[in-house]
C-alpha atoms as a PDB file:
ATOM      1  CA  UNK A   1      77.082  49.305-119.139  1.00  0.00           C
ATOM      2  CA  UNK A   2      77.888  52.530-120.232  1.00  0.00           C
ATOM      3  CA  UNK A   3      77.302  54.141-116.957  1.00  0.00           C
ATOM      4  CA  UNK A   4      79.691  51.746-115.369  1.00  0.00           C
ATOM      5  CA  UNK A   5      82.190  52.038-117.496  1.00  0.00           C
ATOM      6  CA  UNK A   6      81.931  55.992-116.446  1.00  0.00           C
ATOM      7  CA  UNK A   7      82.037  55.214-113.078  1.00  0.00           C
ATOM      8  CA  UNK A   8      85.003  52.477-113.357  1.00  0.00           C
ATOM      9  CA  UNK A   9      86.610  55.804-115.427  1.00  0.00           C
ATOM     10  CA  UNK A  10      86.410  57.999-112.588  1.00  0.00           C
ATOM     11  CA  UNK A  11      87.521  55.596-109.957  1.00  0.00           C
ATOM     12  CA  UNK A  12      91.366  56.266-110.137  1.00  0.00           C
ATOM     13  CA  UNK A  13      90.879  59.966-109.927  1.00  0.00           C
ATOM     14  CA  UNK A  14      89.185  59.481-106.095  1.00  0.00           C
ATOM     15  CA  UNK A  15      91.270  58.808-103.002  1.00  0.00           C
ATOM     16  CA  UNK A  16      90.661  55.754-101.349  1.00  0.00           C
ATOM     17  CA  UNK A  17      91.882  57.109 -97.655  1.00  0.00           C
ATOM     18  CA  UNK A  18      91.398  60.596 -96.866  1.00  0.00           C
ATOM     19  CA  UNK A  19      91.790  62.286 -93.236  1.00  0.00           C
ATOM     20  CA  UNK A  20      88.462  63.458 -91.756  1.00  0.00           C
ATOM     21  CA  UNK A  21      89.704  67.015 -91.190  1.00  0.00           C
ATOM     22  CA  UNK A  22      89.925  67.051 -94.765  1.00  0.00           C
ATOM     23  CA  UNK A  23      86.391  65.905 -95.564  1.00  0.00           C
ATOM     24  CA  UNK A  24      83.034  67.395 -95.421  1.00  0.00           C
ATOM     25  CA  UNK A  25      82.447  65.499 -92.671  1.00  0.00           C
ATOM     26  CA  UNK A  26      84.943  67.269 -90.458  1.00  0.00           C
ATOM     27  CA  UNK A  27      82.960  68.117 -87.225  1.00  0.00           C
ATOM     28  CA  UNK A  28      79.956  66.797 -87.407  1.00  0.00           C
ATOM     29  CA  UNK A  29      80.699  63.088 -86.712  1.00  0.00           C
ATOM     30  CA  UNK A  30      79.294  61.833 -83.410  1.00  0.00           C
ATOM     31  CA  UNK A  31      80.339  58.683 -81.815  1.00  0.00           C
ATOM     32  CA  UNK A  32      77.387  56.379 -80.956  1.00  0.00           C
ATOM     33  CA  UNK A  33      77.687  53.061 -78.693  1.00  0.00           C
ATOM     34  CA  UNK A  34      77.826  49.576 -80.096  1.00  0.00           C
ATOM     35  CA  UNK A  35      74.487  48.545 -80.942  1.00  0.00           C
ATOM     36  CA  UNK A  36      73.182  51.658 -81.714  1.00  0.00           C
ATOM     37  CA  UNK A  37      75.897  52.030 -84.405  1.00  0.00           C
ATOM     38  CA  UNK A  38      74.999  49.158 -86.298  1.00  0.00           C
ATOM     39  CA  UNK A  39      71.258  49.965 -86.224  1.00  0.00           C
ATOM     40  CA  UNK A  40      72.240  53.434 -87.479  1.00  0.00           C
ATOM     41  CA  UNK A  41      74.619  52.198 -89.778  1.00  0.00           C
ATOM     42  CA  UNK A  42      72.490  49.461 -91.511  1.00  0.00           C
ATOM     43  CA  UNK A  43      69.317  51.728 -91.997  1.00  0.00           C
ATOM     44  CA  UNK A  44      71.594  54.080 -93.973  1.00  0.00           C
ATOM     45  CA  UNK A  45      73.294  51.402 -96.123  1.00  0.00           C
ATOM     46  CA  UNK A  46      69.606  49.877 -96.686  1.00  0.00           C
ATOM     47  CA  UNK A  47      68.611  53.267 -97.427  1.00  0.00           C
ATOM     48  CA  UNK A  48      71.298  54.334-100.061  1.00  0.00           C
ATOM     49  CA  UNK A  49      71.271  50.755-101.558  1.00  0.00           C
ATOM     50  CA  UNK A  50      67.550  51.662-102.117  1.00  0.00           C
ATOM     51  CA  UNK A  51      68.512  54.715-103.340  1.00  0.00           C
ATOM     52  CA  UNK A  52      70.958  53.514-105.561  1.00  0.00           C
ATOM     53  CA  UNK A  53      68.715  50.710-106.896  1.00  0.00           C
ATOM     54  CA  UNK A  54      66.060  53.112-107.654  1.00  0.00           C
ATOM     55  CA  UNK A  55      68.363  55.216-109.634  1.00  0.00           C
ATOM     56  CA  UNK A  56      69.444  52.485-112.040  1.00  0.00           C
ATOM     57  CA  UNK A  57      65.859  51.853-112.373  1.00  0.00           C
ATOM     58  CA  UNK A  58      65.070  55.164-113.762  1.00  0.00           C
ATOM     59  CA  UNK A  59      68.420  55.839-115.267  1.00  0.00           C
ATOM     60  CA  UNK A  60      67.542  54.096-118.427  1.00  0.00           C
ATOM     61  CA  UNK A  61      64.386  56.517-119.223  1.00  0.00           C
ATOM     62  CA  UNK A  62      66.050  59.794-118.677  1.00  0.00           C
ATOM     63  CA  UNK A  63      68.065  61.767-121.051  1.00  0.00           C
ATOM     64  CA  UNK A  64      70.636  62.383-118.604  1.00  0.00           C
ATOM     65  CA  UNK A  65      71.259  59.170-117.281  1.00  0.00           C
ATOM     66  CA  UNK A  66      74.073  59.965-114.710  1.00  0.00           C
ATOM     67  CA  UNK A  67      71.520  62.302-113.219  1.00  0.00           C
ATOM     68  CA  UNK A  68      69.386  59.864-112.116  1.00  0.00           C
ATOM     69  CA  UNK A  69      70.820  59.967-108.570  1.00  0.00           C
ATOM     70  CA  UNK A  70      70.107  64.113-108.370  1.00  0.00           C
ATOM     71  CA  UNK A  71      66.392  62.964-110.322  1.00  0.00           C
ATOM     72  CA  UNK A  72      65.807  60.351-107.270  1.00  0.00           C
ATOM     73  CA  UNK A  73      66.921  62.822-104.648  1.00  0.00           C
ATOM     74  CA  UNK A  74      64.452  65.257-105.695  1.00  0.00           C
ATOM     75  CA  UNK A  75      61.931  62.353-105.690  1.00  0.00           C
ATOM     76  CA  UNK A  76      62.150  61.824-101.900  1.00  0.00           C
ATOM     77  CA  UNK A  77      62.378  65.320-101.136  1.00  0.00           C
ATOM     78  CA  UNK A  78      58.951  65.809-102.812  1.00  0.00           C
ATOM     79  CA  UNK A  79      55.970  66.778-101.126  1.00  0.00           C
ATOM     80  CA  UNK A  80      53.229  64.596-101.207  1.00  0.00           C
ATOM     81  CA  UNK A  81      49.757  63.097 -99.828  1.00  0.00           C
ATOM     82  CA  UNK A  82      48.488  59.548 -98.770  1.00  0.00           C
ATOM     83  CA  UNK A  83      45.224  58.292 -99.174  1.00  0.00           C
ATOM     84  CA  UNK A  84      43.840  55.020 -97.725  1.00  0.00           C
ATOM     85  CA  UNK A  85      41.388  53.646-100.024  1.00  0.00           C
ATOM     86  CA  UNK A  86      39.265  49.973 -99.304  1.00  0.00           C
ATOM     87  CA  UNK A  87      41.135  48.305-101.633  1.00  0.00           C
ATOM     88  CA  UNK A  88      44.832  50.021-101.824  1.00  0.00           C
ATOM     89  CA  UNK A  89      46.724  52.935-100.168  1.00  0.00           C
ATOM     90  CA  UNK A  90      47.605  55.408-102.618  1.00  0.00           C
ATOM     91  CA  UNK A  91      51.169  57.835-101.987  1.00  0.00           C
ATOM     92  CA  UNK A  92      50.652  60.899-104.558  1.00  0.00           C
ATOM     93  CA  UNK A  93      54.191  62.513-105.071  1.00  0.00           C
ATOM     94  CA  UNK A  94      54.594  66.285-106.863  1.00  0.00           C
ATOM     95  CA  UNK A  95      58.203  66.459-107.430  1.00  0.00           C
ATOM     96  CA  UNK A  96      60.339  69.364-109.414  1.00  0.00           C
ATOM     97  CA  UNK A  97      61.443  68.163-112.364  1.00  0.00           C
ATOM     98  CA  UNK A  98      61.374  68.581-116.508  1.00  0.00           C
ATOM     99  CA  UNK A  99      59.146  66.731-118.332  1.00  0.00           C
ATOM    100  CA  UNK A 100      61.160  64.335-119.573  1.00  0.00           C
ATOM    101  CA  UNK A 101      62.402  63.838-115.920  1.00  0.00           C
ATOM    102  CA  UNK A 102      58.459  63.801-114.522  1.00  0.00           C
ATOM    103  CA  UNK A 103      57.742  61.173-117.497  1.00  0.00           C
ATOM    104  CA  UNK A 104      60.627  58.940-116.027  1.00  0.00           C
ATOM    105  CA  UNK A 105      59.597  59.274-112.605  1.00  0.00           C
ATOM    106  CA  UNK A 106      55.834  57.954-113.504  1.00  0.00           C
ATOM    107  CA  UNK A 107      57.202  54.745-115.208  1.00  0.00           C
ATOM    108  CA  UNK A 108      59.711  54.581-111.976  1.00  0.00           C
ATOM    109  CA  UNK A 109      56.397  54.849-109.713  1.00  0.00           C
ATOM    110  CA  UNK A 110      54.232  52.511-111.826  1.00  0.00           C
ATOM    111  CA  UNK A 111      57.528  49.795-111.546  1.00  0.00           C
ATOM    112  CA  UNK A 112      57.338  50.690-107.699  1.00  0.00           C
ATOM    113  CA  UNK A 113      53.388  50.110-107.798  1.00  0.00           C
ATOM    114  CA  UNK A 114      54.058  46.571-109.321  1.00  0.00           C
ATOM    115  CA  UNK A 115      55.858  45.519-106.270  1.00  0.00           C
ATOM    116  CA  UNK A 116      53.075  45.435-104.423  1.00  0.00           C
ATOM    117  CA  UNK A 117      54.182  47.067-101.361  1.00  0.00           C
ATOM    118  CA  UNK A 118      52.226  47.231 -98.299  1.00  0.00           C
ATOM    119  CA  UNK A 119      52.760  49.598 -95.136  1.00  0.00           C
ATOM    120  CA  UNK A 120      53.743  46.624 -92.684  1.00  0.00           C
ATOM    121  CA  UNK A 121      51.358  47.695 -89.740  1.00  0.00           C
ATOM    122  CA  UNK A 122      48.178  47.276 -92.451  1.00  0.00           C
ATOM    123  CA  UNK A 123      45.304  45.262 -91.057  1.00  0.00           C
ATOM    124  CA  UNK A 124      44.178  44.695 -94.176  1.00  0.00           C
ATOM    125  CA  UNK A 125      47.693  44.155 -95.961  1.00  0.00           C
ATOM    126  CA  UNK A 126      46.115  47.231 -99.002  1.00  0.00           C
ATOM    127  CA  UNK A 127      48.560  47.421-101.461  1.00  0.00           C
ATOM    128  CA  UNK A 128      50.511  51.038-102.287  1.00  0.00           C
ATOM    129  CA  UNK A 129      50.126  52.267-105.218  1.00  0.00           C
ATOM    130  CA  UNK A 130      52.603  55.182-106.125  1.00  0.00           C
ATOM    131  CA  UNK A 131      51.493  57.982-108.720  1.00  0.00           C
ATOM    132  CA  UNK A 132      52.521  61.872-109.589  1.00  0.00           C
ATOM    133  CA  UNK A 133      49.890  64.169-107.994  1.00  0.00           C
ATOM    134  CA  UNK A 134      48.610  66.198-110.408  1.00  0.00           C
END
């Protein structure tokens, strides 16, 4: 709640209209056709709602909650490895961080482990199971 309340605080202060020429996005927009758009378009709104979700998530554990976007970020940025088991795929992430920040991102991964995810092209439908690589 307290989060929200900082974000609801910092609302006023940020335009709701601003020219592109004025925006980091000056010059590097490209115009796509119709349905090509909307594909575009709705895997980056799935991706930063999953972002965004996955931030609140681990927001709670970190000691530096309105970080947790930068802490997520780094997350997906991380290298990593992936290795199919019989039973369950497993995605090992390394990812910079403190350790308060690593500590977080464990309990994040275990939460993302309980999901039960599965890649959706799996014969055998193995679960993933997300951990730090050590």
């Amino acid at each position: 709640m307290s989060l929200q309340a900082e974000f609801e605080e910092l609302r006023p202060a940020i335009p709701k209209h601003a020219p592109l020429a004025e925006t980091e996005l000056a010059e590097t927009l490209v115009q796509h056709v119709g349905e090509y758009k909307t594909l575009i378009d709705a895997v980056r709104i799935a991706c930063a709602n999953a972002e965004s979700e996955m931030a609140c998530i681990l927001a709670p554990s970190l000691p530096r909650p309105a970080e947790a976007k930068r802490v997520i970020q780094n997350l997906l940025l991380a290298p990593g490895s992936i290795h199919q088991g019989v039973e369950h795929v497993t995605v090992s992430i390394q990812p910079a961080g403190t350790r308060q920040e690593l500590t977080a991102i464990a309990k994040l991964l275990g939460e993302c482990t309980s999901w039960k995810l599965m890649m959706p092209d799996d014969p055998r439908a193995r679960p993933l199971r997300f951990k730090l690589q050590s």
